[in-house]
C-alpha atoms as a PDB file:
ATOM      1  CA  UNK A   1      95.268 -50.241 -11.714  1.00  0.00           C
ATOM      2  CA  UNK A   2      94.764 -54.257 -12.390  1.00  0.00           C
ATOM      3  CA  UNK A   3      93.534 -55.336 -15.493  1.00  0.00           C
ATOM      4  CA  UNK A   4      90.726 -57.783 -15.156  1.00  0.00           C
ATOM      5  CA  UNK A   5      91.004 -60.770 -17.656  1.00  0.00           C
ATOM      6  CA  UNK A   6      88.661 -62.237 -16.291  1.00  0.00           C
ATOM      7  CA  UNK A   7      85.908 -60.521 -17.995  1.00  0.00           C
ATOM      8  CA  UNK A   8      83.925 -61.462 -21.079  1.00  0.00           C
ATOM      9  CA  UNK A   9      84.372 -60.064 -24.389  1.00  0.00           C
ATOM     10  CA  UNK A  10      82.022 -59.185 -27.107  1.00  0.00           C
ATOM     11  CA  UNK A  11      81.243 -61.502 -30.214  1.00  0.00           C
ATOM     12  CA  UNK A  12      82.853 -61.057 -33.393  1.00  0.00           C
ATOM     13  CA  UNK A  13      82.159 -62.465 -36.665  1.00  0.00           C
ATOM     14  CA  UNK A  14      84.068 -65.614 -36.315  1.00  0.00           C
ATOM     15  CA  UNK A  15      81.489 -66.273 -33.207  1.00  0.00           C
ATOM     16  CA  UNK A  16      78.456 -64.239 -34.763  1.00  0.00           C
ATOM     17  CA  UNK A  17      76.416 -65.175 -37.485  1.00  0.00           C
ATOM     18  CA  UNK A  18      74.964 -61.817 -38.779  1.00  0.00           C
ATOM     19  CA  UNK A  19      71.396 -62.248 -39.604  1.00  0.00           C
ATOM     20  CA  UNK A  20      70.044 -62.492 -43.307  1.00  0.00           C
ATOM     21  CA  UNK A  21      67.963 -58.777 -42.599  1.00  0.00           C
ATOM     22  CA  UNK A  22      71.573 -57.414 -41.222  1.00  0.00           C
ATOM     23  CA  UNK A  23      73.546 -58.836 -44.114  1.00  0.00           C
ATOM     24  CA  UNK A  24      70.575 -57.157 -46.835  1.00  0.00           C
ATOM     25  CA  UNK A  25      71.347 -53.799 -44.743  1.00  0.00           C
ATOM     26  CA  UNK A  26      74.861 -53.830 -45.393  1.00  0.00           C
ATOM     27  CA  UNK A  27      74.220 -54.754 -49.005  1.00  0.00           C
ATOM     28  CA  UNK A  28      71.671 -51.962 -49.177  1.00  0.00           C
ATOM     29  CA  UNK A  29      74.146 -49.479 -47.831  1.00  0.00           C
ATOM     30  CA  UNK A  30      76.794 -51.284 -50.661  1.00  0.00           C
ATOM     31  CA  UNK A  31      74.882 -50.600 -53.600  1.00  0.00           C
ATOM     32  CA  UNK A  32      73.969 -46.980 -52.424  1.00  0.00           C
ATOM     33  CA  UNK A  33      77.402 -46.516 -52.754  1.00  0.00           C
ATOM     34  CA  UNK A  34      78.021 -48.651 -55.930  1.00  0.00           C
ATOM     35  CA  UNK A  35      74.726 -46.709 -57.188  1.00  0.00           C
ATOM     36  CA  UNK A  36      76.688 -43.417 -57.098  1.00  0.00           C
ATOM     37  CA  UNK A  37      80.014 -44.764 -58.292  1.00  0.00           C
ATOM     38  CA  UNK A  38      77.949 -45.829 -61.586  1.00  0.00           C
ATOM     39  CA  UNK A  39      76.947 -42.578 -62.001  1.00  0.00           C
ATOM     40  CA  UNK A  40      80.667 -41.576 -63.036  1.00  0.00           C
ATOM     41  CA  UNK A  41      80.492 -44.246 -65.811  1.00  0.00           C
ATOM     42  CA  UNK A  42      76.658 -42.747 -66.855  1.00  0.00           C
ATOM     43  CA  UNK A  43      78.227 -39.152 -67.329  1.00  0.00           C
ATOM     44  CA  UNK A  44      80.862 -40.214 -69.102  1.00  0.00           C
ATOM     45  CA  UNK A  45      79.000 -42.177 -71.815  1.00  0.00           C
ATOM     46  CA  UNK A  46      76.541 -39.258 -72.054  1.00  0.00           C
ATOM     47  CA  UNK A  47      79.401 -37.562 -72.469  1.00  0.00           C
ATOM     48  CA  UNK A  48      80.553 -38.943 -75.072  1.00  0.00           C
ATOM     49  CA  UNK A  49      77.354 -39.355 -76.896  1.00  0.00           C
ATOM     50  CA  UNK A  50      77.659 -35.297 -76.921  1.00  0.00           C
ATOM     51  CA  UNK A  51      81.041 -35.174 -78.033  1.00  0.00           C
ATOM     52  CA  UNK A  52      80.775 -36.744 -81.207  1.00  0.00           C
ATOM     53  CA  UNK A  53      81.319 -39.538 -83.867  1.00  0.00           C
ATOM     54  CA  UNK A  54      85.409 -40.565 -82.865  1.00  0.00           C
ATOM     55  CA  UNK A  55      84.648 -39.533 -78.637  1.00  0.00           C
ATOM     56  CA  UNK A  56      81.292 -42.446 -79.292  1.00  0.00           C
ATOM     57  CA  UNK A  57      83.645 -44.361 -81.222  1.00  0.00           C
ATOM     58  CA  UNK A  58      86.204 -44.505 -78.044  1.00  0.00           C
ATOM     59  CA  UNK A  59      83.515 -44.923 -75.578  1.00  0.00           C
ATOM     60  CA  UNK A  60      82.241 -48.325 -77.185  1.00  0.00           C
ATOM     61  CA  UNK A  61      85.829 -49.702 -77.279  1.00  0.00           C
ATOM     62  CA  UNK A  62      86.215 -48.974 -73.607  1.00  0.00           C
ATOM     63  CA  UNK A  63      82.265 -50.190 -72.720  1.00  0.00           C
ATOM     64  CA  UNK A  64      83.098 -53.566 -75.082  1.00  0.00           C
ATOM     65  CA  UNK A  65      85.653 -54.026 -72.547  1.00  0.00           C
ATOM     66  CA  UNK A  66      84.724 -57.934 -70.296  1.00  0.00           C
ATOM     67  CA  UNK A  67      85.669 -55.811 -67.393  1.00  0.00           C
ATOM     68  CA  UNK A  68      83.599 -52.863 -67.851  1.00  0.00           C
ATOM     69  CA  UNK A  69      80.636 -54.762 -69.065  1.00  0.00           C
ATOM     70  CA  UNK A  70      80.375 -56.768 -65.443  1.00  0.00           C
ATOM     71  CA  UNK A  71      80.803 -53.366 -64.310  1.00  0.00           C
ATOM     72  CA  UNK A  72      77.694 -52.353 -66.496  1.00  0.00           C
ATOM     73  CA  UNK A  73      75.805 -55.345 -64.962  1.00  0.00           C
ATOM     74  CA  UNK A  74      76.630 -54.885 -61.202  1.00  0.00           C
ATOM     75  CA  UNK A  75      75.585 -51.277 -61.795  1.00  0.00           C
ATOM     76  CA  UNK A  76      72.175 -52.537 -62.964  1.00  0.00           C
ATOM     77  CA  UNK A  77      71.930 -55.554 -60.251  1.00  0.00           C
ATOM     78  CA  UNK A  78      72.781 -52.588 -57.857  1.00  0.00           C
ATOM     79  CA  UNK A  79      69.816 -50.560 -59.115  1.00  0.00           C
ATOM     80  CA  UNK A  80      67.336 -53.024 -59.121  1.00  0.00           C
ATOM     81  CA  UNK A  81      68.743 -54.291 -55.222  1.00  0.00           C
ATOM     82  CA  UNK A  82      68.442 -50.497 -54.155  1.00  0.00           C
ATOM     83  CA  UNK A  83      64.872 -50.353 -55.297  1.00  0.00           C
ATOM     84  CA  UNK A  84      63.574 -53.603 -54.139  1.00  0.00           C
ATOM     85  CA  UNK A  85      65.001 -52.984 -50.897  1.00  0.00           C
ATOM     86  CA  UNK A  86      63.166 -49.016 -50.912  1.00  0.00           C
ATOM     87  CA  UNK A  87      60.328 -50.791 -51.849  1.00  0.00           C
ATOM     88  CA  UNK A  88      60.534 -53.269 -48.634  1.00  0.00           C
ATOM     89  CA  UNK A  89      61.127 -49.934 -46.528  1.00  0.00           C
ATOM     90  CA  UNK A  90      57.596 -48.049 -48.135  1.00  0.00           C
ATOM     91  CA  UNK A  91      56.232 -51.297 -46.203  1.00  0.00           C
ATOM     92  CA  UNK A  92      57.668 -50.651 -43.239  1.00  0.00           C
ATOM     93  CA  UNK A  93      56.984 -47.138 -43.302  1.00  0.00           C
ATOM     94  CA  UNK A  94      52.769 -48.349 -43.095  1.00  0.00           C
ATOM     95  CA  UNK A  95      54.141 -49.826 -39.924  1.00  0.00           C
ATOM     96  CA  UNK A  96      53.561 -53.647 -41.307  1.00  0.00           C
ATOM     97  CA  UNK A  97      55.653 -56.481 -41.568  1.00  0.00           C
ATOM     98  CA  UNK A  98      58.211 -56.269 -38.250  1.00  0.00           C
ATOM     99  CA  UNK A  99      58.204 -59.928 -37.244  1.00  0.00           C
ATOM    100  CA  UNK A 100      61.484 -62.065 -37.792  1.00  0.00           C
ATOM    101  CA  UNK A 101      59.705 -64.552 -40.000  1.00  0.00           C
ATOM    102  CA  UNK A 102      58.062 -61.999 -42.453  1.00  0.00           C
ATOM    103  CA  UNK A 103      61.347 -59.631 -42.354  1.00  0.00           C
ATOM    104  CA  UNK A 104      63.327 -62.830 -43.449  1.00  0.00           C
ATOM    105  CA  UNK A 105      60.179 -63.427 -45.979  1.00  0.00           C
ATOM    106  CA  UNK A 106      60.692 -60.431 -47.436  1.00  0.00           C
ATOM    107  CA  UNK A 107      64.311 -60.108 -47.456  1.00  0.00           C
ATOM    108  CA  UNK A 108      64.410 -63.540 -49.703  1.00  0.00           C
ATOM    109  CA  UNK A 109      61.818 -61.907 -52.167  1.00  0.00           C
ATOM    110  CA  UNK A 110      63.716 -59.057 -52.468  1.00  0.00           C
ATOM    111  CA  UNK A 111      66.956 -61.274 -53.095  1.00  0.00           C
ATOM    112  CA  UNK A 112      65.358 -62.843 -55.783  1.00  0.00           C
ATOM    113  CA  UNK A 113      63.293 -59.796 -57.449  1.00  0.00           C
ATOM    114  CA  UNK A 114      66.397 -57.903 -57.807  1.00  0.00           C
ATOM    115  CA  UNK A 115      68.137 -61.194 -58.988  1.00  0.00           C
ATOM    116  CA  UNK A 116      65.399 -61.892 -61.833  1.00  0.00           C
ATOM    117  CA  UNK A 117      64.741 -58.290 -62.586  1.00  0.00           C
ATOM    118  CA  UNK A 118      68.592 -57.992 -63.758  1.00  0.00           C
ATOM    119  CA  UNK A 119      68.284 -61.674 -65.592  1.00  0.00           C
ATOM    120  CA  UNK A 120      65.589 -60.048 -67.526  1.00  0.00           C
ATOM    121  CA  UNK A 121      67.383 -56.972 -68.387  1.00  0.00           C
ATOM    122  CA  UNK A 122      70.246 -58.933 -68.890  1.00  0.00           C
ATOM    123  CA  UNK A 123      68.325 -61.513 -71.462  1.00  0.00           C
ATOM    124  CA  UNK A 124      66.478 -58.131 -73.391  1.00  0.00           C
ATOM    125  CA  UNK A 125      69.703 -56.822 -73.650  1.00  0.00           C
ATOM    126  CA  UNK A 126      71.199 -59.383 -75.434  1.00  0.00           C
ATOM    127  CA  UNK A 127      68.779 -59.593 -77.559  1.00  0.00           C
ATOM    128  CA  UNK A 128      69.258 -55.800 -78.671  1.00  0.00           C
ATOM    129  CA  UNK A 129      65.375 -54.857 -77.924  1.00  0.00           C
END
């Protein structure tokens, strides 16, 4: 059987520029996952809020940890991404809001709620409210 060379082959990324609304779905799909990865860390510190005075103790050296406090705030800039972007899809479930312009519209407003919703958590936070 000859091989045909000749033939042409399918984009890839080095050729394709993946839109803004297809990078936000992957991201979506990201922080699903990162969503229920942060859960892990969630029982654990309730965890150790039930297991007493030196288990608390233990927990806060670990959570005062650089590492684990990013950690802390990607789980939160995860949360707020997730539920800005299930917002966006409660839109599109009333059928509105399909045209490239408003889908890329949206997709920036979404970029930036989640973004300012975690700079505000991130600010009353710090302040120990």
């Amino acid at each position: 059987m000859a091989i045909n060379t000749n033939r042409p082959t399918s984009p890839h990324l080095q050729v394709y520029r993946l839109p803004l609304t297809g990078i936000i779905s992957i991201t979506h799909r990201m922080t699903g996952v990162m969503l229920s990865a942060g859960l892990i860390l969630f029982v654990y510190v309730i965890s150790a809020l039930a297991g007493g005075a030196d288990s608390y103790a233990a927990m806060q050296t670990v959570m005062n940890l650089w590492l684990l406090k990013l950690v802390c705030w990607g789980f939160v800039y995860a949360l707020f991404f997730h539920l800005c972007h299930g917002v966006r899809h409660l839109i599109w479930d009333a059928g509105s809001s399909f045209d490239l312009d408003t889908l890329n519209r949206y997709a920036v407003i979404e970029l930036v709620a989640s973004l300012v919703l975690t700079s505000i958590t991130l600010a009353w936070g710090a302040y120990g409210h």
